[in-house]
Protein backbone atom coordinates (compact mmCIF):
# COMPACT_ATOMS: atom_id res chain seq x y z
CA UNK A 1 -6.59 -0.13 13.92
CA UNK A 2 -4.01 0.61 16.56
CA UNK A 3 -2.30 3.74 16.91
CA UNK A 4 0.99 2.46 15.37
CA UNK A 5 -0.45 0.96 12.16
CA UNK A 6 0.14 4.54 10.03
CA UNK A 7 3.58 5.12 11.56
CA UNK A 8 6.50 4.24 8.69
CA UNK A 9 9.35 6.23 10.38
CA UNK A 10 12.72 5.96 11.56
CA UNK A 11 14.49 3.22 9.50
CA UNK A 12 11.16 1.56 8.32
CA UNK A 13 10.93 4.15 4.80
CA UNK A 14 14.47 2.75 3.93
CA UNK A 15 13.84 -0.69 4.88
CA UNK A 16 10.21 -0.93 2.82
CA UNK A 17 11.82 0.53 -0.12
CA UNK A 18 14.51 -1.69 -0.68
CA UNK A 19 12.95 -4.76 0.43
CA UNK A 20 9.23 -4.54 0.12
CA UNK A 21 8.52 -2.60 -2.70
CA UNK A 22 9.97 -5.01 -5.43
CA UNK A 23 8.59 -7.98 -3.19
CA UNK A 24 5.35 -7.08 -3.15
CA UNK A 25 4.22 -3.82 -4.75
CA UNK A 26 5.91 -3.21 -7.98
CA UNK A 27 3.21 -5.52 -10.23
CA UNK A 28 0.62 -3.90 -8.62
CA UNK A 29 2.00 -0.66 -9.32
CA UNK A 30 2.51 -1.32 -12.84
CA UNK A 31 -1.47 -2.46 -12.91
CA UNK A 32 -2.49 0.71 -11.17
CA UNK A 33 -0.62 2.76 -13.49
CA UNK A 34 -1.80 1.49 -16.85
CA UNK A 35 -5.37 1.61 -15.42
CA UNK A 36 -4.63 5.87 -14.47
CA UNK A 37 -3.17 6.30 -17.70
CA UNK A 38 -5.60 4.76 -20.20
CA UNK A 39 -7.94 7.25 -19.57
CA UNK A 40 -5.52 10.22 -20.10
CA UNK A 41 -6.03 12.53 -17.34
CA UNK A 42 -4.32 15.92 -17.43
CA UNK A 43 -4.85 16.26 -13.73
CA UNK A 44 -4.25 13.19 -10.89
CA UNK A 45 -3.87 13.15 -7.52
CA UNK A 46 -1.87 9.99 -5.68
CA UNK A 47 -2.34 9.48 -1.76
CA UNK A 48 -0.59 7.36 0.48
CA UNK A 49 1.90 6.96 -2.03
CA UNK A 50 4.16 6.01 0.33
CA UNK A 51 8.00 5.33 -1.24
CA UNK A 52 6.56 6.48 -4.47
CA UNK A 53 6.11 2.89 -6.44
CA UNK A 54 3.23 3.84 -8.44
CA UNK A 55 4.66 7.58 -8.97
CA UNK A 56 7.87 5.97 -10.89
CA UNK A 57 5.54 3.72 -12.96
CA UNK A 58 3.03 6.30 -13.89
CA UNK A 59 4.88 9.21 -14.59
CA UNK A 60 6.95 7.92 -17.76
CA UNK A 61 3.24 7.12 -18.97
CA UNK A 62 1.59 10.60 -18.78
CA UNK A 63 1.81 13.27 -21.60
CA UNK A 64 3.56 16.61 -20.88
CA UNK A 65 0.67 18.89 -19.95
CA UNK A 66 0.16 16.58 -17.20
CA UNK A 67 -0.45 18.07 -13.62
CA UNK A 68 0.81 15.25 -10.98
CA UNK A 69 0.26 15.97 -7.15
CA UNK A 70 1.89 12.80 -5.03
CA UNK A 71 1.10 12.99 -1.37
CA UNK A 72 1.19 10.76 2.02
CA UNK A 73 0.69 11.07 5.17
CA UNK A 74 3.92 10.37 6.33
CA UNK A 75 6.63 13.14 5.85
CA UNK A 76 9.55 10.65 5.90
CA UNK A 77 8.11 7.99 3.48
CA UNK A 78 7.19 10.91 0.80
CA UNK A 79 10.71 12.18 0.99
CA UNK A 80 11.87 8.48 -0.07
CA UNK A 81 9.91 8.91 -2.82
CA UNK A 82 10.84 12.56 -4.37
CA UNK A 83 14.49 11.59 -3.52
CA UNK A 84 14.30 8.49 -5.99
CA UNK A 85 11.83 10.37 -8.77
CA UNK A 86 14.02 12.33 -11.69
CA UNK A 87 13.17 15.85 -11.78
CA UNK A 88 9.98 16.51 -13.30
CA UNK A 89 8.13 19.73 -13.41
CA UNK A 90 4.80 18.24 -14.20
CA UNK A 91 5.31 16.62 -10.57
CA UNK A 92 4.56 18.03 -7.18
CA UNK A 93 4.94 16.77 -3.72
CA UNK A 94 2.47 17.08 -1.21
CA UNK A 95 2.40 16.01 2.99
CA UNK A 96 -1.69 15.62 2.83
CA UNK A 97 -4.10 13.21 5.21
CA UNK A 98 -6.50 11.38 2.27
CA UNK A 99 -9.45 12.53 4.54
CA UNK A 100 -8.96 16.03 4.58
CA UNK A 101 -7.88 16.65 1.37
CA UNK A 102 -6.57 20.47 0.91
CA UNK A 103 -7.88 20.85 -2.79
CA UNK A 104 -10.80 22.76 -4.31
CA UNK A 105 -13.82 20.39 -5.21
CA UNK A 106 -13.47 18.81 -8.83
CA UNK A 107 -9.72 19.17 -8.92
CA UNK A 108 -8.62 16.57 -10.66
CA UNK A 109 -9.64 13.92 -13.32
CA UNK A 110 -8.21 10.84 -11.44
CA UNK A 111 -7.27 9.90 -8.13
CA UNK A 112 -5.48 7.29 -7.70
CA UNK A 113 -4.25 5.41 -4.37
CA UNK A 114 -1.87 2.00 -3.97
CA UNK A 115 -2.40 0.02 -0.88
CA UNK A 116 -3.61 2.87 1.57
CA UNK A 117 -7.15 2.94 1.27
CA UNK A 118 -6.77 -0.17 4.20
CA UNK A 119 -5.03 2.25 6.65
CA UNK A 120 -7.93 5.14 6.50
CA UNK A 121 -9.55 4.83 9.65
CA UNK A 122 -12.53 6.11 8.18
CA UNK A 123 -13.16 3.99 4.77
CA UNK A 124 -16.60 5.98 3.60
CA UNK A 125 -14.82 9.50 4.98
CA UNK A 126 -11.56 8.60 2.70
CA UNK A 127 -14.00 7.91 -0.21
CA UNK A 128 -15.82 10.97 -0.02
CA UNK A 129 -12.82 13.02 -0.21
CA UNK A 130 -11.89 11.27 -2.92
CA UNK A 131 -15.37 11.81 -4.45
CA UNK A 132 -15.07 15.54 -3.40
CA UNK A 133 -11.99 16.48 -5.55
CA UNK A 134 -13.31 14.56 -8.60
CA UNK A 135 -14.21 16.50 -11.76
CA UNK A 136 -18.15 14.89 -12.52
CA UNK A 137 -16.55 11.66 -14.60
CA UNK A 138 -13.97 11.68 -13.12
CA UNK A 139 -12.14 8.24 -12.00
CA UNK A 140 -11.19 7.04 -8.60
CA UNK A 141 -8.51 4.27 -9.05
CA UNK A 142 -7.05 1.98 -5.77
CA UNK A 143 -6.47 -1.30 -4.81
CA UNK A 144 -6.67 -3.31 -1.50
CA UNK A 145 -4.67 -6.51 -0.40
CA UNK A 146 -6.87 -9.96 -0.27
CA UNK A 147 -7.08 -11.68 2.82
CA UNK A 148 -3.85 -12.78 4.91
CA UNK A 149 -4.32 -16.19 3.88
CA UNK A 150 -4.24 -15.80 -0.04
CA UNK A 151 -1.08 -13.99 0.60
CA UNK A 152 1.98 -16.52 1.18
CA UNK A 153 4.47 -14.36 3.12
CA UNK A 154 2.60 -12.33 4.86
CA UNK A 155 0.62 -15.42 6.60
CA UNK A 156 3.64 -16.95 7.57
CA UNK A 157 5.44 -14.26 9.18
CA UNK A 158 2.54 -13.43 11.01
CA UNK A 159 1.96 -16.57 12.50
CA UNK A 160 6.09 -16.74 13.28
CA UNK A 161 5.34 -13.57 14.99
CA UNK A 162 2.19 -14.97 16.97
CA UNK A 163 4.77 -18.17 17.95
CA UNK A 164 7.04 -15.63 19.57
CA UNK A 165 4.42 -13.60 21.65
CA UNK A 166 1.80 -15.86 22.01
CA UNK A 167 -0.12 -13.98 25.17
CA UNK A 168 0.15 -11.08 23.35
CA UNK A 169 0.52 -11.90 18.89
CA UNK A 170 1.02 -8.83 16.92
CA UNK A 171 -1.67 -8.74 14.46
CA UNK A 172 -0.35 -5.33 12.07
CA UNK A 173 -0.87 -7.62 8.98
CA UNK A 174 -3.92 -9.03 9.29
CA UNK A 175 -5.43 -6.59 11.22
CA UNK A 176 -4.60 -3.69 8.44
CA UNK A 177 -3.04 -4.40 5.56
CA UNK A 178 -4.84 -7.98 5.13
CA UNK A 179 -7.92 -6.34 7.08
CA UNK A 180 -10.18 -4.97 4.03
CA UNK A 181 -10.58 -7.64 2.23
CA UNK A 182 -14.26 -8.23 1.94
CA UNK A 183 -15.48 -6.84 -1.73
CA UNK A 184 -19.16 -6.57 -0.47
CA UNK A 185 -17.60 -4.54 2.13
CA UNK A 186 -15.56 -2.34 -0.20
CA UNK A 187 -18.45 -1.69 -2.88
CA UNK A 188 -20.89 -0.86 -0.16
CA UNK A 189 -18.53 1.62 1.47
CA UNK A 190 -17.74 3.22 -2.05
CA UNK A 191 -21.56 3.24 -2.72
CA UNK A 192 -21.74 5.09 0.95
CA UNK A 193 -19.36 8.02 0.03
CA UNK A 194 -21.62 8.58 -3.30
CA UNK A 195 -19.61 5.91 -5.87
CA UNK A 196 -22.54 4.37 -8.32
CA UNK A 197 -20.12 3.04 -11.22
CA UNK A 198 -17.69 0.56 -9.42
CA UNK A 199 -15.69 -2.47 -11.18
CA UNK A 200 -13.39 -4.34 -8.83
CA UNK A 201 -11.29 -7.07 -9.89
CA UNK A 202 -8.84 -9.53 -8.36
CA UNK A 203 -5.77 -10.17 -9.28
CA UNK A 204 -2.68 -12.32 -8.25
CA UNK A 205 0.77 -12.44 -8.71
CA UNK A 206 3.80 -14.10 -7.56
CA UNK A 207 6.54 -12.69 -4.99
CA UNK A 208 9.81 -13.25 -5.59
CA UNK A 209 13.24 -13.28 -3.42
CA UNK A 210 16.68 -15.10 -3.35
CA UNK A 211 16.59 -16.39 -0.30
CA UNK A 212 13.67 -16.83 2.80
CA UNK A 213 15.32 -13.45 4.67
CA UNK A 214 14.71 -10.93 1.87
CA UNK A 215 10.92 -11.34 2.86
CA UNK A 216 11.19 -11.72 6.96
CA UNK A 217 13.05 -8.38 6.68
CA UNK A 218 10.62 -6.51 4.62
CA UNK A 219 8.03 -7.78 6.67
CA UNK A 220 9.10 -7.88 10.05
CA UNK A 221 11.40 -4.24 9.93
CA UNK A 222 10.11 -2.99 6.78
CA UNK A 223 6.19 -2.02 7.51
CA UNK A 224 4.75 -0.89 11.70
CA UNK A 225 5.07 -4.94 12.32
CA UNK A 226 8.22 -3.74 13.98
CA UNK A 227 6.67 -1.27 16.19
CA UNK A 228 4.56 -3.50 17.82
CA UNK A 229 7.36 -6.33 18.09
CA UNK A 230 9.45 -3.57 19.71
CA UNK A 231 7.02 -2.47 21.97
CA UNK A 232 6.72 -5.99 23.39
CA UNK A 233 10.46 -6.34 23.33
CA UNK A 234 12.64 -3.86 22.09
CA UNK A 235 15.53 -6.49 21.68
CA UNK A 236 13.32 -8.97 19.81
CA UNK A 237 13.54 -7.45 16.12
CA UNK A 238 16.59 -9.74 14.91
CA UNK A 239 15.07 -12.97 17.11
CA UNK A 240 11.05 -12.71 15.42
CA UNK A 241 12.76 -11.78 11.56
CA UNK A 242 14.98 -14.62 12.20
CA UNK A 243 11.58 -17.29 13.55
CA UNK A 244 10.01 -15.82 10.01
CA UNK A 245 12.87 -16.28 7.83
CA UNK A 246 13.11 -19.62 9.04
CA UNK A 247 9.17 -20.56 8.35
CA UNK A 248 9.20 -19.05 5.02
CA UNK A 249 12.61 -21.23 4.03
CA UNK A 250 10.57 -24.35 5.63
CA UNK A 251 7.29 -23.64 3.48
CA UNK A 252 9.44 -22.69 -0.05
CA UNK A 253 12.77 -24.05 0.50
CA UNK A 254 16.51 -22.67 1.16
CA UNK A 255 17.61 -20.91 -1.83
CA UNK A 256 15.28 -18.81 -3.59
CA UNK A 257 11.37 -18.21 -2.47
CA UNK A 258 8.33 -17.44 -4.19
CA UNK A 259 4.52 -17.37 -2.81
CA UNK A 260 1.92 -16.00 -3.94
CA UNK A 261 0.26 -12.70 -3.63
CA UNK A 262 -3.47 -11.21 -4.31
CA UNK A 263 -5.01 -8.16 -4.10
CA UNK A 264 -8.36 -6.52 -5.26
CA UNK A 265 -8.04 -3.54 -7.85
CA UNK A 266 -11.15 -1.26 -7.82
CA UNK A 267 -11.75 1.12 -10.04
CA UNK A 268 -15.23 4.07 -9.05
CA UNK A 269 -16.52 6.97 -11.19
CA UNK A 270 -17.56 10.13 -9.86
C-alpha cells in the first residue's frame, strides 16, 4: 500500500461525502447497521468511519443507554462526520489508529468497521485489536469491497486512469480498496488474530447517478486516486475525471448511469 492510500485531506472529505457516499456506500451502510443493531449492544465502537455513513444509519437504531464511540484515522474526514450527525449524547468522537486502539480490553460489545479494514496495513494486527477490546461474545462486524472487476465504476475509471499514464498507471483502487478481496484470505487472517466464529457473505447492489460525471468525480477527486494523479501531474485532475466520465457514459450511456457494485460483509465473534 503506498504511502498516500490513507490520506483523505484537503478537499477530498468534502468531495467523498457528497459524491461517493450515496454512490457507493450508503446500502452498505444500511446492511452494516441492521447487522450492529440486531444484537443490541449497549457499547460499540466504529473505526475508519470516515464521513460518518454508517454512524447516521446506526444511531437512529440504538436504544438510549447506548454508549457510541466513532473514530478514524483521519482528523479531517471525522470532523465531516460529527458536523453532519444531530447532537447526541450517547455519541462520542474519537481521532484513533484501528491498530492501536486506546481502550481497556473487553470494552465494548460490538465493533463495527465500513470499508477500512482494506486500508490497515497490518490485516491480522487490525483484527487483534479488534479482538482485544471485545467483551468474550462479543461481535466484530465489517465489510470489504469485491474485486475491481465485479465493481462497474471503479474498473472503468481505473483503467481511464491507466490510459492517461500508461508508464506509470495509478493503481489506488485496485491496489486498496479493490485489494482484499480474497475470502480465504480474509477468514484466515481473522482466524490469525484469534476469530473462530466467522460468517462472511457477499452481497451486491447497484450504483446509481444522473449522469457519467457524478461517478468520475467521486472517484477520481473524491478518494487518494487524486493524490497519485497529482503527483504525476498536478494539472491533470480535470483532464483524467474528464477520460473517466467519458468511459463510464460509453459503457452505460449519456443520461443517467448505473453499474453494479459488490462487497463481502463479514461478521467474527470474540
Amino acid at each position: 500500500m503506498s504511502a498516500t492510500d490513507k490520506l483523505f485531506t484537503g478537499s477530498i472529505p468534502g468531495i467523498y461525502d457528497t459524491y461517493l457516499v450515496p454512490l457507493i456506500f450508503e446500502p452498505y451502510a444500511a446492511d452494516l447497521a441492521r447487522r450492529v443493531a440486531d444484537a443490541s449492544p449497549t457499547r460499540i465502537l466504529e473505526t475508519a468511519a470516515g464521513t460518518g455513513v454508517v454512524t447516521r444509519a446506526l444511531a437512529p437504531l440504538l436504544g438510549k443507554d447506548v454508549r457510541y464511540i466513532v473514530s478514524d484515522l483521519n482528523q479531517a474526514m471525522l470532523d465531516r462526520a460529527a458536523a453532519r450527525q444531530s447532537a447526541d449524547e450517547r455519541l462520542a468522537w474519537r481521532q484513533a489508529d484501528a491498530l492501536h486502539l486506546p481502550f481497556e480490553p473487553g470494552s465494548f460489545d460490538a465493533v463495527c468497521c465500513q470499508f477500512g479494514v482494506m486500508f490497515f496495513p497490518d490485516k491480522v494486527a487490525g483484527y487483534r485489536e479488534a479482538l482485544r477490546v471485545l467483551k468474550p461474545g462479543g461481535r466484530f462486524v465489517f465489510n470489504a469491497w469485491d474485486r475491481i472487476e465485479a465493481n462497474d465504476f471503479a474498473r472503468l475509471v481505473t483503467v481511464a486512469a491507466e490510459g492517461y499514464f500508461p508508464s506509470d498507471p495509478p493503481r489506488f483502487l485496485a491496489r486498496t480498496p479493490h485489494g482484499y478481496h480474497d475470502i480465504a484470505q480474509i477468514e484466515a487472517d481473522l482466524g490469525k488474530a484469534g476469530f473462530s466464529a466467522i460468517e462472511i457473505v457477499t452481497l451486491q447492489h447497484e450504483s446509481r447517478a444522473p449522469n457519467a460525471r457524478v461517478p468520475a468525480i467521486a472517484y477520481c477527486q473524491g478518494t487518494p486516486l487524486r493524490n497519485e494523479i497529482e503527483a504525476r501531474d498536478p494539472q491533470a485532475l480535470e483532464a483524467v475525471t474528464s477520460r473517466a466520465a467519458q468511459a463510464i457514459a460509453r459503457e452505460f450511456g449519456e443520461g443517467p448511469v448505473c453499474g453494479k457494485i459488490q462487497a463481502h460483509v463479514i461478521v467474527a465473534r470474540a
